[in-house]
C-alpha atoms as a PDB file:
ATOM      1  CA  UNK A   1     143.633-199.160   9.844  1.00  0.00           C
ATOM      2  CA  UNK A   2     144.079-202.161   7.820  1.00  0.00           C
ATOM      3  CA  UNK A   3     142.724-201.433   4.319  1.00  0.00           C
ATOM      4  CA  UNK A   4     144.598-203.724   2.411  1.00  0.00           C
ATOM      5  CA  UNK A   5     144.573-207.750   2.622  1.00  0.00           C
ATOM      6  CA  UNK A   6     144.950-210.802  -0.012  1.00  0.00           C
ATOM      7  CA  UNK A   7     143.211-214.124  -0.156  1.00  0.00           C
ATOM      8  CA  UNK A   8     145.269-216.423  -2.615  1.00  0.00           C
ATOM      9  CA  UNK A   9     144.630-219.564  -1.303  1.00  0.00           C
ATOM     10  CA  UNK A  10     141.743-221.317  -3.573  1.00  0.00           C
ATOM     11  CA  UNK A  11     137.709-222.277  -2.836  1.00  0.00           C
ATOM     12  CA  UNK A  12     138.378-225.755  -1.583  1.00  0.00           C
ATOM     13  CA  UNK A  13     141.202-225.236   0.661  1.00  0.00           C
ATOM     14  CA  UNK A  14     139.055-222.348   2.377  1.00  0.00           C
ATOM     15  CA  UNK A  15     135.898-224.554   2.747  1.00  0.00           C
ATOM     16  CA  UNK A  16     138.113-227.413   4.165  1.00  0.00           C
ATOM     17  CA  UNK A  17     139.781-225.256   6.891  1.00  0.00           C
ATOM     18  CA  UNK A  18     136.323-223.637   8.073  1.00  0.00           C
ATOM     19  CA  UNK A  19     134.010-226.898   7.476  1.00  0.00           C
ATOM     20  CA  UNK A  20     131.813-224.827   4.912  1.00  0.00           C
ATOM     21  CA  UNK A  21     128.997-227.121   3.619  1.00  0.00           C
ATOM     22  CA  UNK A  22     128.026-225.444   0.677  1.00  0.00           C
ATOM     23  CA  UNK A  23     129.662-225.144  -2.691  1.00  0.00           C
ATOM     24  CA  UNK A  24     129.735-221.633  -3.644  1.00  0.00           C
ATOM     25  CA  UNK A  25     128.669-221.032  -7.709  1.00  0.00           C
ATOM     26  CA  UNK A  26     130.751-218.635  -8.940  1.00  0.00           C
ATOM     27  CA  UNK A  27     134.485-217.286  -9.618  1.00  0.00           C
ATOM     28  CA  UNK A  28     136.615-217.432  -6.534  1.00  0.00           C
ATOM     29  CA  UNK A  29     140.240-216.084  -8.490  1.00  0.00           C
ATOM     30  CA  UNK A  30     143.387-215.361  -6.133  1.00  0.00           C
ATOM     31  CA  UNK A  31     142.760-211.421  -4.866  1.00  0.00           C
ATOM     32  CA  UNK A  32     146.424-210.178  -4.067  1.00  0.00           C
ATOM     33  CA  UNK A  33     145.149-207.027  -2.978  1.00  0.00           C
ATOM     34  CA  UNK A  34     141.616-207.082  -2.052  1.00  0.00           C
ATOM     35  CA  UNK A  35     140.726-203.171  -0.811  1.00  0.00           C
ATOM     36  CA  UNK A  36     137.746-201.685   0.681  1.00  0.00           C
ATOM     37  CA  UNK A  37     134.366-201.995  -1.571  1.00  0.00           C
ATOM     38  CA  UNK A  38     135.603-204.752  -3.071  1.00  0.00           C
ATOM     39  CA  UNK A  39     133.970-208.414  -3.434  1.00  0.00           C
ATOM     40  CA  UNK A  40     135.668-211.088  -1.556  1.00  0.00           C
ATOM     41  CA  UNK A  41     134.881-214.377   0.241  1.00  0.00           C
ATOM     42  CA  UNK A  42     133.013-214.519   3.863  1.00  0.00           C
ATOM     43  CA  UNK A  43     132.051-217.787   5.766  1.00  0.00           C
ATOM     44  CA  UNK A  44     129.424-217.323   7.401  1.00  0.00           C
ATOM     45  CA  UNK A  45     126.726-219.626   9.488  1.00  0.00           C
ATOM     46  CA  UNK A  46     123.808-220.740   7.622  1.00  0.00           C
ATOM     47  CA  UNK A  47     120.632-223.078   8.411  1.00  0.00           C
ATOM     48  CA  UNK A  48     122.632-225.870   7.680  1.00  0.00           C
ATOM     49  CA  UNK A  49     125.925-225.165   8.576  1.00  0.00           C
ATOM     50  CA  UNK A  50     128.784-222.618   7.568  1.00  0.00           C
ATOM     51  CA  UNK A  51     128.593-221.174   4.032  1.00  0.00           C
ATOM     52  CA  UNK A  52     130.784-219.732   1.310  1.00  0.00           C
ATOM     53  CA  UNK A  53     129.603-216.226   0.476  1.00  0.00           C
ATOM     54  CA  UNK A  54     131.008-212.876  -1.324  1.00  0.00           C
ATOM     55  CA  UNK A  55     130.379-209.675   0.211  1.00  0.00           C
ATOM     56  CA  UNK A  56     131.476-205.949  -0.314  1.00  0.00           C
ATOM     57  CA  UNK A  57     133.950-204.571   2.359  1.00  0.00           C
ATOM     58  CA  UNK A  58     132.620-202.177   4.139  1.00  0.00           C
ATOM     59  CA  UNK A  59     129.856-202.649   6.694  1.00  0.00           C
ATOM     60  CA  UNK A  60     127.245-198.990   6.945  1.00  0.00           C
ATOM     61  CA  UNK A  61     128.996-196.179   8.454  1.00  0.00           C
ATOM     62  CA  UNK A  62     127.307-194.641  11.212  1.00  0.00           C
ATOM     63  CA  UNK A  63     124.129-192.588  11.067  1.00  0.00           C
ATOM     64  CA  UNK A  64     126.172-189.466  12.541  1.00  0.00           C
ATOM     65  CA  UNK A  65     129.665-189.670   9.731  1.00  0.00           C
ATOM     66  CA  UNK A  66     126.141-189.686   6.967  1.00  0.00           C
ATOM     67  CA  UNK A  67     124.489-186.814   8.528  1.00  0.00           C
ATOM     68  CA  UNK A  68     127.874-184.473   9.169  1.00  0.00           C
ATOM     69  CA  UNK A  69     128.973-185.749   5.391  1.00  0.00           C
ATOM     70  CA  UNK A  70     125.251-184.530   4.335  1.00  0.00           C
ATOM     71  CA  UNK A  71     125.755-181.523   6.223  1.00  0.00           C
ATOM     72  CA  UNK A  72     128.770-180.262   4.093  1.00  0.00           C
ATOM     73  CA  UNK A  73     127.437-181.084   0.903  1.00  0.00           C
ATOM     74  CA  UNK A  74     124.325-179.361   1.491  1.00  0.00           C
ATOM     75  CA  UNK A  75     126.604-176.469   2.424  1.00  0.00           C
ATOM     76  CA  UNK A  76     128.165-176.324  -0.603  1.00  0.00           C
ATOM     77  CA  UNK A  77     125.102-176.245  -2.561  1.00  0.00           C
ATOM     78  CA  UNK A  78     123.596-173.860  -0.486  1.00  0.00           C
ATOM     79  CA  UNK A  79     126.467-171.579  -1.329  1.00  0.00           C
ATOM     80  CA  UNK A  80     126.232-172.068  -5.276  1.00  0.00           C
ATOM     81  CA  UNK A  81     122.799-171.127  -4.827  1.00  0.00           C
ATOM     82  CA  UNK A  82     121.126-174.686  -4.647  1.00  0.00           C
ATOM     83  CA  UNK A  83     118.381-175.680  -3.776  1.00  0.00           C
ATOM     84  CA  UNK A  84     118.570-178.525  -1.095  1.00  0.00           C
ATOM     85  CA  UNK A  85     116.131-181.433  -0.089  1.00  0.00           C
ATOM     86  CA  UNK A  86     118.163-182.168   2.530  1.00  0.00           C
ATOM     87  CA  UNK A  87     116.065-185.282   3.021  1.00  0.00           C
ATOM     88  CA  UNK A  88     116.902-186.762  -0.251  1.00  0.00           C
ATOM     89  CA  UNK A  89     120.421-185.510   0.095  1.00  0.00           C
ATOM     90  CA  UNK A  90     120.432-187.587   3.054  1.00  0.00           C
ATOM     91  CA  UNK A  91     118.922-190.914   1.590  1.00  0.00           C
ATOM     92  CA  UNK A  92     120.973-190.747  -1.916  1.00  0.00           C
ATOM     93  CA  UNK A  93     124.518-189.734   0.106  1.00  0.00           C
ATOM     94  CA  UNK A  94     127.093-192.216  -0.905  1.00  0.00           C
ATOM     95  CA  UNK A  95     128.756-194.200   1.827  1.00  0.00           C
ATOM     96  CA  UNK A  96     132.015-196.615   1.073  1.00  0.00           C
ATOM     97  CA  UNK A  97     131.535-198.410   4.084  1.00  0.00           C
ATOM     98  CA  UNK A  98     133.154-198.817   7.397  1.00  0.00           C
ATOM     99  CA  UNK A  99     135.918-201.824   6.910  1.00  0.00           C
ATOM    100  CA  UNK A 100     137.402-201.156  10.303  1.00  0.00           C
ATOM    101  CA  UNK A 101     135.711-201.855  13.993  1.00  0.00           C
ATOM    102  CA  UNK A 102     136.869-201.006  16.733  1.00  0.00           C
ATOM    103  CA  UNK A 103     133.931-200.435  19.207  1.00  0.00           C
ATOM    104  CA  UNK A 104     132.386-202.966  19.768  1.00  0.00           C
ATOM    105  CA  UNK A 105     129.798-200.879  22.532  1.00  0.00           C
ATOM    106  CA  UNK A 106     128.757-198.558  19.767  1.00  0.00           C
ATOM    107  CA  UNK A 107     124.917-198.950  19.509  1.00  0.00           C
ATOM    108  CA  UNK A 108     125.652-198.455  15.617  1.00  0.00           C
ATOM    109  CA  UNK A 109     127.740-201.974  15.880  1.00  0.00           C
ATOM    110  CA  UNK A 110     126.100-204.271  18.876  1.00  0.00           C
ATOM    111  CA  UNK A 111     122.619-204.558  16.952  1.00  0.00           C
ATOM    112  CA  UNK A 112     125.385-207.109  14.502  1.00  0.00           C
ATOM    113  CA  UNK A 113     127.100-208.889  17.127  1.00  0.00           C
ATOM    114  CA  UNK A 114     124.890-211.978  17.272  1.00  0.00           C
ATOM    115  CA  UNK A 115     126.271-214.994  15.741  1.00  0.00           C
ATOM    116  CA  UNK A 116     123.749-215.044  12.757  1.00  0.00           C
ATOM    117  CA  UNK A 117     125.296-211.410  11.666  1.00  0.00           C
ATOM    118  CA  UNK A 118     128.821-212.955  12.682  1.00  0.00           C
ATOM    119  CA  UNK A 119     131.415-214.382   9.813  1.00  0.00           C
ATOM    120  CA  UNK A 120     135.185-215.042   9.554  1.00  0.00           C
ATOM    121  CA  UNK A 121     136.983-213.753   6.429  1.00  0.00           C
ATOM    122  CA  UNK A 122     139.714-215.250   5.360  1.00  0.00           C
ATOM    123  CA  UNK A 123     143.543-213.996   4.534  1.00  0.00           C
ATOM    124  CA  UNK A 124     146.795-214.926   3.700  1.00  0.00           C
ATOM    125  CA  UNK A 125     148.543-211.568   3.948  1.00  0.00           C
ATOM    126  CA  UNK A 126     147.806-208.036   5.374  1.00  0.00           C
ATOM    127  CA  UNK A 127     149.289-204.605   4.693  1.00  0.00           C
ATOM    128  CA  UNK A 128     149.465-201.843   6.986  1.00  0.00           C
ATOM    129  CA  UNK A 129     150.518-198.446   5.651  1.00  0.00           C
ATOM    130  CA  UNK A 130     154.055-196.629   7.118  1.00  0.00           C
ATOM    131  CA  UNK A 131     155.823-194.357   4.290  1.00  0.00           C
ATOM    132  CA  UNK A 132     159.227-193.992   6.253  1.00  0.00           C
ATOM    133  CA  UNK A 133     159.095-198.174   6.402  1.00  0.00           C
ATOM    134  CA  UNK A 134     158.619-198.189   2.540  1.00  0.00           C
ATOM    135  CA  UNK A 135     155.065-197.646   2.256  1.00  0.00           C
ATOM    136  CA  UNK A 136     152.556-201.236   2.441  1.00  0.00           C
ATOM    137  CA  UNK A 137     154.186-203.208   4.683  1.00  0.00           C
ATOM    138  CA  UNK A 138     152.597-206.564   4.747  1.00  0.00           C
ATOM    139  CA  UNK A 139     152.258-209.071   7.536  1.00  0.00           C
ATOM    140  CA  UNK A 140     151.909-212.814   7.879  1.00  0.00           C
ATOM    141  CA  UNK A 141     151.597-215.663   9.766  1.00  0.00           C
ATOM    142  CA  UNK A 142     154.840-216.644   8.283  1.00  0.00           C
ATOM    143  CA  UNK A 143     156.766-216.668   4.940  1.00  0.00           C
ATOM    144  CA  UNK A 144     154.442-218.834   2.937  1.00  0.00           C
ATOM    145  CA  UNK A 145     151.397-216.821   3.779  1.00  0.00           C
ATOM    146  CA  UNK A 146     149.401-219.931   5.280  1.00  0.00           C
ATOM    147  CA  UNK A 147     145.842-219.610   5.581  1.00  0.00           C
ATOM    148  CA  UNK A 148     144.111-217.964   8.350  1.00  0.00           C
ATOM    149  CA  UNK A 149     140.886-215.897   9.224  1.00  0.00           C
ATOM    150  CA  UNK A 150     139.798-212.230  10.453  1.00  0.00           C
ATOM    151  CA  UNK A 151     136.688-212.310  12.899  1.00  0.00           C
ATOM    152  CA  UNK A 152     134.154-210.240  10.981  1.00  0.00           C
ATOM    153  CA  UNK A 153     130.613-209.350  11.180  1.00  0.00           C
ATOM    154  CA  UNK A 154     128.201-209.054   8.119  1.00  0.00           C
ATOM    155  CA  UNK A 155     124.691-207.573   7.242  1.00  0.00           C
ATOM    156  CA  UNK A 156     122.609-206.923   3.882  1.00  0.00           C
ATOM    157  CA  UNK A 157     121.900-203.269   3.218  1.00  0.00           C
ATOM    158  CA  UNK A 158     120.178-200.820   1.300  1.00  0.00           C
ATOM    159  CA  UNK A 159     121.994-197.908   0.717  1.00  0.00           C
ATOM    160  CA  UNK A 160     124.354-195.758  -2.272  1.00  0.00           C
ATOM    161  CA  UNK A 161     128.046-196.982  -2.334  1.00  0.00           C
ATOM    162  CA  UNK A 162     128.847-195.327  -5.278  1.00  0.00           C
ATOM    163  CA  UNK A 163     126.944-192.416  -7.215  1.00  0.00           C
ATOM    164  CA  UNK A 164     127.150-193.923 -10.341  1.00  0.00           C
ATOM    165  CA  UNK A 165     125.207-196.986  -9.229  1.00  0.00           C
ATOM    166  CA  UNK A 166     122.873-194.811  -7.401  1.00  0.00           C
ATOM    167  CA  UNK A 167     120.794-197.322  -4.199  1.00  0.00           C
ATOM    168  CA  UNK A 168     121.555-200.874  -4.446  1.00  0.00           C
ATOM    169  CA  UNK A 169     121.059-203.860  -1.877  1.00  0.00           C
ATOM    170  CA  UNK A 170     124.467-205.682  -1.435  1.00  0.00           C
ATOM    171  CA  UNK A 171     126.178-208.065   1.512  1.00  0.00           C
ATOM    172  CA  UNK A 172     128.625-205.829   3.397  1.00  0.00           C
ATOM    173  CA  UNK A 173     131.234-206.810   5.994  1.00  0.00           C
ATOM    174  CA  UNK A 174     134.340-206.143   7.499  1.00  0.00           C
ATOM    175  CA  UNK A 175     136.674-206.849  10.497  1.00  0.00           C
ATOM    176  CA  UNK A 176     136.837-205.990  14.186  1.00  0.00           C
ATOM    177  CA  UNK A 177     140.777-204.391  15.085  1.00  0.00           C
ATOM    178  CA  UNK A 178     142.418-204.147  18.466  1.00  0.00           C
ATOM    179  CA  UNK A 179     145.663-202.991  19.794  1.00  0.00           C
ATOM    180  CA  UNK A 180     148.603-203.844  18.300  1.00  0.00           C
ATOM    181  CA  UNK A 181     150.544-206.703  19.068  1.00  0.00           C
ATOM    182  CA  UNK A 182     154.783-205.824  19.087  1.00  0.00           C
ATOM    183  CA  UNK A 183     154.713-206.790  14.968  1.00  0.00           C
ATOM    184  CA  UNK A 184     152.169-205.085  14.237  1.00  0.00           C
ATOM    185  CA  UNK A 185     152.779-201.988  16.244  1.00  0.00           C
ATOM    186  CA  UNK A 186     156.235-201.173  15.053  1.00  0.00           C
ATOM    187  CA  UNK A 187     154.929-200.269  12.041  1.00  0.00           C
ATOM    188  CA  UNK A 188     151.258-198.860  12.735  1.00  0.00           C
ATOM    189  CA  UNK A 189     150.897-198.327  16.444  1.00  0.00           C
ATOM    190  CA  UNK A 190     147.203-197.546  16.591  1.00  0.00           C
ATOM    191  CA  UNK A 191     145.609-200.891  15.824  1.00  0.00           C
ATOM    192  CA  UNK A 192     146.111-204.512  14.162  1.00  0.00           C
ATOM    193  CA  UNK A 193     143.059-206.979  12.653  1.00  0.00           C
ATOM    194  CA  UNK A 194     141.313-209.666  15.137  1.00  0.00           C
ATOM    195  CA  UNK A 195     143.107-212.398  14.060  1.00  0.00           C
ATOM    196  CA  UNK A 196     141.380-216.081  14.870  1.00  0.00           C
ATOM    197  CA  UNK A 197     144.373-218.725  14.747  1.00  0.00           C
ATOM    198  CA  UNK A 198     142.669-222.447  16.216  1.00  0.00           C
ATOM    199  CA  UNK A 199     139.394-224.242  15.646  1.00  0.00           C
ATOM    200  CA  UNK A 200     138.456-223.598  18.929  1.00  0.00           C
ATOM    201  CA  UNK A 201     138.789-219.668  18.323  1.00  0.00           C
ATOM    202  CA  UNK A 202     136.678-219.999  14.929  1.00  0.00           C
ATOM    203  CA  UNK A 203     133.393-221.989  16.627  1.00  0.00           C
ATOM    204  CA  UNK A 204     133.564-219.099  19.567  1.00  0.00           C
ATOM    205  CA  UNK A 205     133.382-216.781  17.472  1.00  0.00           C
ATOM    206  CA  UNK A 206     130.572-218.375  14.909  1.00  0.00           C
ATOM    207  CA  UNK A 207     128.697-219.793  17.768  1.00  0.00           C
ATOM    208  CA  UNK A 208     129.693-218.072  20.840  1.00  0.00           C
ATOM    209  CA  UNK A 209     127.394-215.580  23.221  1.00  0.00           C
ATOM    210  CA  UNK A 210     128.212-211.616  22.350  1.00  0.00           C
ATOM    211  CA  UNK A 211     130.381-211.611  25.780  1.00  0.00           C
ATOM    212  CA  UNK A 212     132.459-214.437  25.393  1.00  0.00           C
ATOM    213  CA  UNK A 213     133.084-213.794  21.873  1.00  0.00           C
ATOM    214  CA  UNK A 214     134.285-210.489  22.092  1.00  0.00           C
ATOM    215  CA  UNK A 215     136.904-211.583  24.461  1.00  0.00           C
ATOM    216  CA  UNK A 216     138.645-212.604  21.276  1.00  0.00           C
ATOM    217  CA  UNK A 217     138.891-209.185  20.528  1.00  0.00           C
ATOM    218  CA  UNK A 218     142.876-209.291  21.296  1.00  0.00           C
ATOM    219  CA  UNK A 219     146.240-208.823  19.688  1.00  0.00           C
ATOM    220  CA  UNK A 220     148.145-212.242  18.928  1.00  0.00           C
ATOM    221  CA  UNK A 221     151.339-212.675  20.740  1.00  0.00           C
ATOM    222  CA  UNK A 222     154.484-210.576  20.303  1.00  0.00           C
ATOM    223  CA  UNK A 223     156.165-212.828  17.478  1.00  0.00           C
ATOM    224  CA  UNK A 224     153.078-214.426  15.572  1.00  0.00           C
ATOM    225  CA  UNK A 225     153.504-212.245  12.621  1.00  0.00           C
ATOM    226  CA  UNK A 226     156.462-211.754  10.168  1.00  0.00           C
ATOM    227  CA  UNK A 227     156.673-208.994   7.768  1.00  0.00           C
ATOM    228  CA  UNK A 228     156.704-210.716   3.993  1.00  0.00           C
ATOM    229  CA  UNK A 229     156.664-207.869   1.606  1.00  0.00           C
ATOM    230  CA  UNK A 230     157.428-204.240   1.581  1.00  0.00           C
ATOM    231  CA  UNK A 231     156.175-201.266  -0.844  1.00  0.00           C
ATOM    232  CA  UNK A 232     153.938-203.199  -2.980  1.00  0.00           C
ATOM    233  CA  UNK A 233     149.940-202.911  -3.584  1.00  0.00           C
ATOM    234  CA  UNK A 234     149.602-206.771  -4.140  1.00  0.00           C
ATOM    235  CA  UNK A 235     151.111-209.718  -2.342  1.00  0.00           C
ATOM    236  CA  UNK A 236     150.973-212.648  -4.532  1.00  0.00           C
ATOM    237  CA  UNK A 237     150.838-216.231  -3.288  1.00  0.00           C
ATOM    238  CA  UNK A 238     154.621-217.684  -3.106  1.00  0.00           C
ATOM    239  CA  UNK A 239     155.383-220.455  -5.106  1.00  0.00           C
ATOM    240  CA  UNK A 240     155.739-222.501  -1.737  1.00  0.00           C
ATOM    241  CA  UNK A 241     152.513-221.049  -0.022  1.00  0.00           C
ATOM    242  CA  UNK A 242     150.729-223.582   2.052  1.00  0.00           C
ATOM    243  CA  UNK A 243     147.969-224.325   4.170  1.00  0.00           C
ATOM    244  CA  UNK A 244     148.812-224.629   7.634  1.00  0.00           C
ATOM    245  CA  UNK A 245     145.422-225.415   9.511  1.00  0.00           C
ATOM    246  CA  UNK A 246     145.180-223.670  12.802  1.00  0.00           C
ATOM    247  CA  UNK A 247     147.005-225.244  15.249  1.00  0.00           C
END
């Protein structure tokens, strides 16, 4: 699973490379590492055009990984002698999100594959975890980390993502994976992110039919990726990072 990304490059490069029309108000800092829960920029389509949004990684698990999570905590209250509403238990049980999709024929997914719940998120580096390869390893299109984009879905949702804040209403999202490509699967052979690398990839997947865009659900070519860090938690823009539009 990838579970570990950065987006260095700033607001106005972003909005140039995906033609977003709005100007998003607020603080758009360099995220090194941006992991799951966390805030980070979505573009997503709009009544006028393609916006700049934040939104918390993570889209709602499934109603099933609630209900057998619910099922062991009421367990272990049961066994301290608890009472349990499992009801409420069910309502108030905390869920950190799915960032990770990889079936797309799930009925828990398809009711978000339309393009008006569909969104690209953008990335200069990603990590995927092997300890006997030195632990992150992180992948790019090349050495300076150009900017590129994930195809993601997105939804608003009611629901506790962490007990302290109890139920909240936030913008969720995260990323559909695939196989691995040859990069990619030398170091974690179960999966690698949907990576969209031309224009013509971006407007399918913002504007396309469900069918035709899920047939960009693919690994890039063997080669499209080099590894540009190793055993770190962040990977920092280089001083030479650009931003290579997709070709």
């Amino acid at each position: 699973m990838c579970n570990l990304y950065s987006i260095t490059t700033n607001q106005a490069a972003i909005s140039a490379l995906f033609r977003v029309v709005n100007r998003y108000v607020g603080n758009l800092a360099p995220m090194p590492g941006v992991f799951p829960d966390y805030k980070a920029p979505i573009v997503r389509s709009g009544a006028e055009g393609r916006k700049l949004a934040t939104a918390r990684w993570g889209m709602p698990s499934s109603s099933k990984a609630l209900m057998d999570a619910t099922k062991k905590r009421a367990e272990k209250m049961q066994a301290k002698g608890k009472t349990v509403d499992f009801k409420e238990l069910l309502r108030m049980e905390p869920d950190g999100g799915t960032t990770n999709i990889r079936n797309v024929k799930s009925k828990h997914w398809t009711r978000w594959l339309g393009p008006e719940h569909r969104c690209v998120v953008p990335f200069n580096s990603f990590s995927e975890f092997n300890k006997a390869e030195g632990g992150d390893i992180w992948f790019a299109l090349d050495e300076s980390r150009p900017l590129s984009c994930f195809a993601g879905i997105w939804a608003n949702w009611t629901s506790v993502r962490k007990v302290r804040e109890g139920e909240t209403t936030n913008d969720l999202y995260a990323f559909l994976t695939t196989e691995p490509n040859a990069d990619v699967g030398a170091i974690h052979p179960k999966a690698m992110p949907v990576i969209l690398t031309t224009p013509d990839e971006v407007e399918t997947w913002m504007t396309a039919p469900a069918e035709e865009a899920l047939k960009l659900q693919r690994p890039l070519p063997d080669g499209a990726l080099r590894i540009v860090a190793r055993g770190v938690k962040e990977d920092p823009a280089p001083r030479t990072g650009s931003i290579r539009p997709p070709s």
